[in-house]
C-alpha atoms as a PDB file:
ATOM      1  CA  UNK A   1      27.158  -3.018 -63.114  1.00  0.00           C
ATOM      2  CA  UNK A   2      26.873  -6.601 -61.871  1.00  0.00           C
ATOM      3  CA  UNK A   3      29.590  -8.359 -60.351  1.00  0.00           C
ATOM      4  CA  UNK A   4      31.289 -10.413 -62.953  1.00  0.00           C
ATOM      5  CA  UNK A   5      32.955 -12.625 -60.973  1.00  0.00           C
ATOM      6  CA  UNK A   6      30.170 -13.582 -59.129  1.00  0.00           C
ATOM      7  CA  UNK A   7      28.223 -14.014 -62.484  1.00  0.00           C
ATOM      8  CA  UNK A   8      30.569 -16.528 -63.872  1.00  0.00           C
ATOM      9  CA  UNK A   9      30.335 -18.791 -60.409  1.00  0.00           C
ATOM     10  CA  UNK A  10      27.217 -18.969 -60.616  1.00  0.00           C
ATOM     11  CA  UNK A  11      27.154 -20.442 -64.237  1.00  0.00           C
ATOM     12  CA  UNK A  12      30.326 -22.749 -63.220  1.00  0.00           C
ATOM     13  CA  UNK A  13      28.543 -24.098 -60.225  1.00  0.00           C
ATOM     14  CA  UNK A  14      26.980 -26.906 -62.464  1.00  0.00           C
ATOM     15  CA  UNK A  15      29.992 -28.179 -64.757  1.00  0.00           C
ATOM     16  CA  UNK A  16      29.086 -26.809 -67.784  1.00  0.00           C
ATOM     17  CA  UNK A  17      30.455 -28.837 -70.995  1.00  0.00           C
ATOM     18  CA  UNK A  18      32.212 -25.724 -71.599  1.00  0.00           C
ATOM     19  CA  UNK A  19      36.061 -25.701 -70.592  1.00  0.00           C
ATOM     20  CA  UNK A  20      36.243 -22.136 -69.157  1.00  0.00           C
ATOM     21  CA  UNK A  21      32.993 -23.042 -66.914  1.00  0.00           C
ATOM     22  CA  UNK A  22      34.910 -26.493 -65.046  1.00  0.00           C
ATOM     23  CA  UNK A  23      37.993 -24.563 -64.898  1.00  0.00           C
ATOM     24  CA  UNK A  24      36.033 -21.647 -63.023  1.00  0.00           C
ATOM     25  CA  UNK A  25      34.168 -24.184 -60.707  1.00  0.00           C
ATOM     26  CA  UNK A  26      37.668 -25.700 -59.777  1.00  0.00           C
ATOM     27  CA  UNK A  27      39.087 -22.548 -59.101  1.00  0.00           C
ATOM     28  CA  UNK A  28      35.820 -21.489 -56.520  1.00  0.00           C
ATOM     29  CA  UNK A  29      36.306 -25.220 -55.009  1.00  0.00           C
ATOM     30  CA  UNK A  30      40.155 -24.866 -54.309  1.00  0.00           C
ATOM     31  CA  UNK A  31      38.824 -21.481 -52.791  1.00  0.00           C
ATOM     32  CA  UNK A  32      36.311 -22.589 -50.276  1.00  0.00           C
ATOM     33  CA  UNK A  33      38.768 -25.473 -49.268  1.00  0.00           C
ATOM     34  CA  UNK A  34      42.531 -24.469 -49.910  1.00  0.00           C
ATOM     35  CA  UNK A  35      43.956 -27.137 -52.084  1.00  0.00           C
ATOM     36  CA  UNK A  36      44.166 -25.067 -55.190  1.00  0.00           C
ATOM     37  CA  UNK A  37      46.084 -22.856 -52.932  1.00  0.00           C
ATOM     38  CA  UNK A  38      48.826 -25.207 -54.126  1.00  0.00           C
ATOM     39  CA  UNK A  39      48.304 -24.800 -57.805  1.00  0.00           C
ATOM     40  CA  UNK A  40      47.550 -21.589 -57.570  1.00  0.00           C
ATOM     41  CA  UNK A  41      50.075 -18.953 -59.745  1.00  0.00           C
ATOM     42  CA  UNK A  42      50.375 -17.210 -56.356  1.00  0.00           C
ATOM     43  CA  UNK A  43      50.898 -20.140 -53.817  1.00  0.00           C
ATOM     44  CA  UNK A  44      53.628 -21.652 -55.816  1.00  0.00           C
ATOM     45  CA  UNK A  45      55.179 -17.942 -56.387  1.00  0.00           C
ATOM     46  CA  UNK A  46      55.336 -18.018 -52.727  1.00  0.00           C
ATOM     47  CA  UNK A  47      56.841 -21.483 -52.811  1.00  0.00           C
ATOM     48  CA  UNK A  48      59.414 -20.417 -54.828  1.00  0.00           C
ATOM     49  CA  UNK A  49      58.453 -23.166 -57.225  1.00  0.00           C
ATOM     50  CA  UNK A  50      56.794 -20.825 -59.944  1.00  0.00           C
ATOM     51  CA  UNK A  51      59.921 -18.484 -59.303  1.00  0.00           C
ATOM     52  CA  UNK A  52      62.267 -21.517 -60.569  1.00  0.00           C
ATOM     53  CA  UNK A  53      60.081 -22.052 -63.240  1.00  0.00           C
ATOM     54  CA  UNK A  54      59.574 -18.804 -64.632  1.00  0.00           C
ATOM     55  CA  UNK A  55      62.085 -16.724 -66.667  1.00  0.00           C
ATOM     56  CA  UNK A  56      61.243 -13.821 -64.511  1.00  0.00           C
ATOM     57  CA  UNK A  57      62.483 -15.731 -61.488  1.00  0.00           C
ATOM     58  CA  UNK A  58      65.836 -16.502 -62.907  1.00  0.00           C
ATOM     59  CA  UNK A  59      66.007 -13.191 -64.384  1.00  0.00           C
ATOM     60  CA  UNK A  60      65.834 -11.545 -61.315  1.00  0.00           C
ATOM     61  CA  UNK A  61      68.423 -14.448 -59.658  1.00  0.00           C
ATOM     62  CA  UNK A  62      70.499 -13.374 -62.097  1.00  0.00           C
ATOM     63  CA  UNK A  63      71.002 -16.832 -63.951  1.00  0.00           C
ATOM     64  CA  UNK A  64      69.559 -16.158 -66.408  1.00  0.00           C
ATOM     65  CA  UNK A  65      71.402 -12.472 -67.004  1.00  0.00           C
ATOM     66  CA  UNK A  66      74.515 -14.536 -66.507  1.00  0.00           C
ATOM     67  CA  UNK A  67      73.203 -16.799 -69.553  1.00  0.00           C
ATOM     68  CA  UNK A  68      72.290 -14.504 -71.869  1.00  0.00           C
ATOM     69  CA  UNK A  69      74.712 -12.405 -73.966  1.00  0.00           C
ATOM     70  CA  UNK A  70      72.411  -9.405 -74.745  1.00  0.00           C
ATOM     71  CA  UNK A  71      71.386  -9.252 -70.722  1.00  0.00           C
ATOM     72  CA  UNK A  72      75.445  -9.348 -70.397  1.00  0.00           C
ATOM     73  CA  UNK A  73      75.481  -6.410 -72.919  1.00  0.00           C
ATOM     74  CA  UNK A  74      72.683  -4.458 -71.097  1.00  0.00           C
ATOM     75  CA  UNK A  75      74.285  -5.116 -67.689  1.00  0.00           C
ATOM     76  CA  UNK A  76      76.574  -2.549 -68.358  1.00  0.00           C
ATOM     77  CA  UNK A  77      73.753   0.113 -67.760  1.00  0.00           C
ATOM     78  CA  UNK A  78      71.857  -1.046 -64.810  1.00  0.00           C
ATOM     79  CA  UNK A  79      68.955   1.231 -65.522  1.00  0.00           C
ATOM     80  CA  UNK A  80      68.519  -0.160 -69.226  1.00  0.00           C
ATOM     81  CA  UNK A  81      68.368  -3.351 -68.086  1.00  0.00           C
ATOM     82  CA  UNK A  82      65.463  -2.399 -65.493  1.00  0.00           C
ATOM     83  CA  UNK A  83      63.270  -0.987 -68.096  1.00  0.00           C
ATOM     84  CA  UNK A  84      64.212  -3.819 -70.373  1.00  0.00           C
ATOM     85  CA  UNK A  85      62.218  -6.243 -67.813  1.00  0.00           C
ATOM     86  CA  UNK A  86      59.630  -3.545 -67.558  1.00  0.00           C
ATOM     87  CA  UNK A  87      59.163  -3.939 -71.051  1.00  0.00           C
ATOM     88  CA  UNK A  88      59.349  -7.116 -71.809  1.00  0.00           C
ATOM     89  CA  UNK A  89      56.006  -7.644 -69.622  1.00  0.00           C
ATOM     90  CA  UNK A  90      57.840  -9.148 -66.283  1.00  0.00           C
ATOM     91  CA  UNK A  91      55.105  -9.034 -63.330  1.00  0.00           C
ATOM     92  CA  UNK A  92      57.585  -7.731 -61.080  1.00  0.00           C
END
């Protein structure tokens, strides 16, 4: 099986008119230099920018727990609330 990824770079190399083709080449450019490190879903969840951002974050803070009435409920039962997140699709 060819190597998808490697596939789809070589299509995005010349900006294609299609949207999913620039967005591609952008991401290989910010690879081979670094500055997309910055945008990057991983370089700002390292910032702790993304984390701010991002229900997840707070959920895990605890702000958001504090916020919400049902996460109050669930907070009685620390292991409901655990699979709650894990249900509700969190990353972590």
């Amino acid at each position: 099986m060819k190597n998808l990824a490697t596939e789809r770079r070589s299509v995005a190399v010349g900006s294609g008119p299609c949207a999913r083709d620039r967005y591609t080449e952008e991401q290989i450019r910010s690879r081979r230099s670094g500055t997309a490190q910055r945008t990057s879903g991983t370089a700002r969840r390292a910032s702790g920018t993304a984390r701010r951002a991002s229900g997840t974050a707070r959920r895990a803070s605890g702000t958001a727990r504090r916020a919400s009435g049902t996460a109050r409920r669930a907070s009685a039962d620390p292991a409901a609330t655990r699979l709650g997140v894990r249900r509700r699709g969190a990353p972590r």
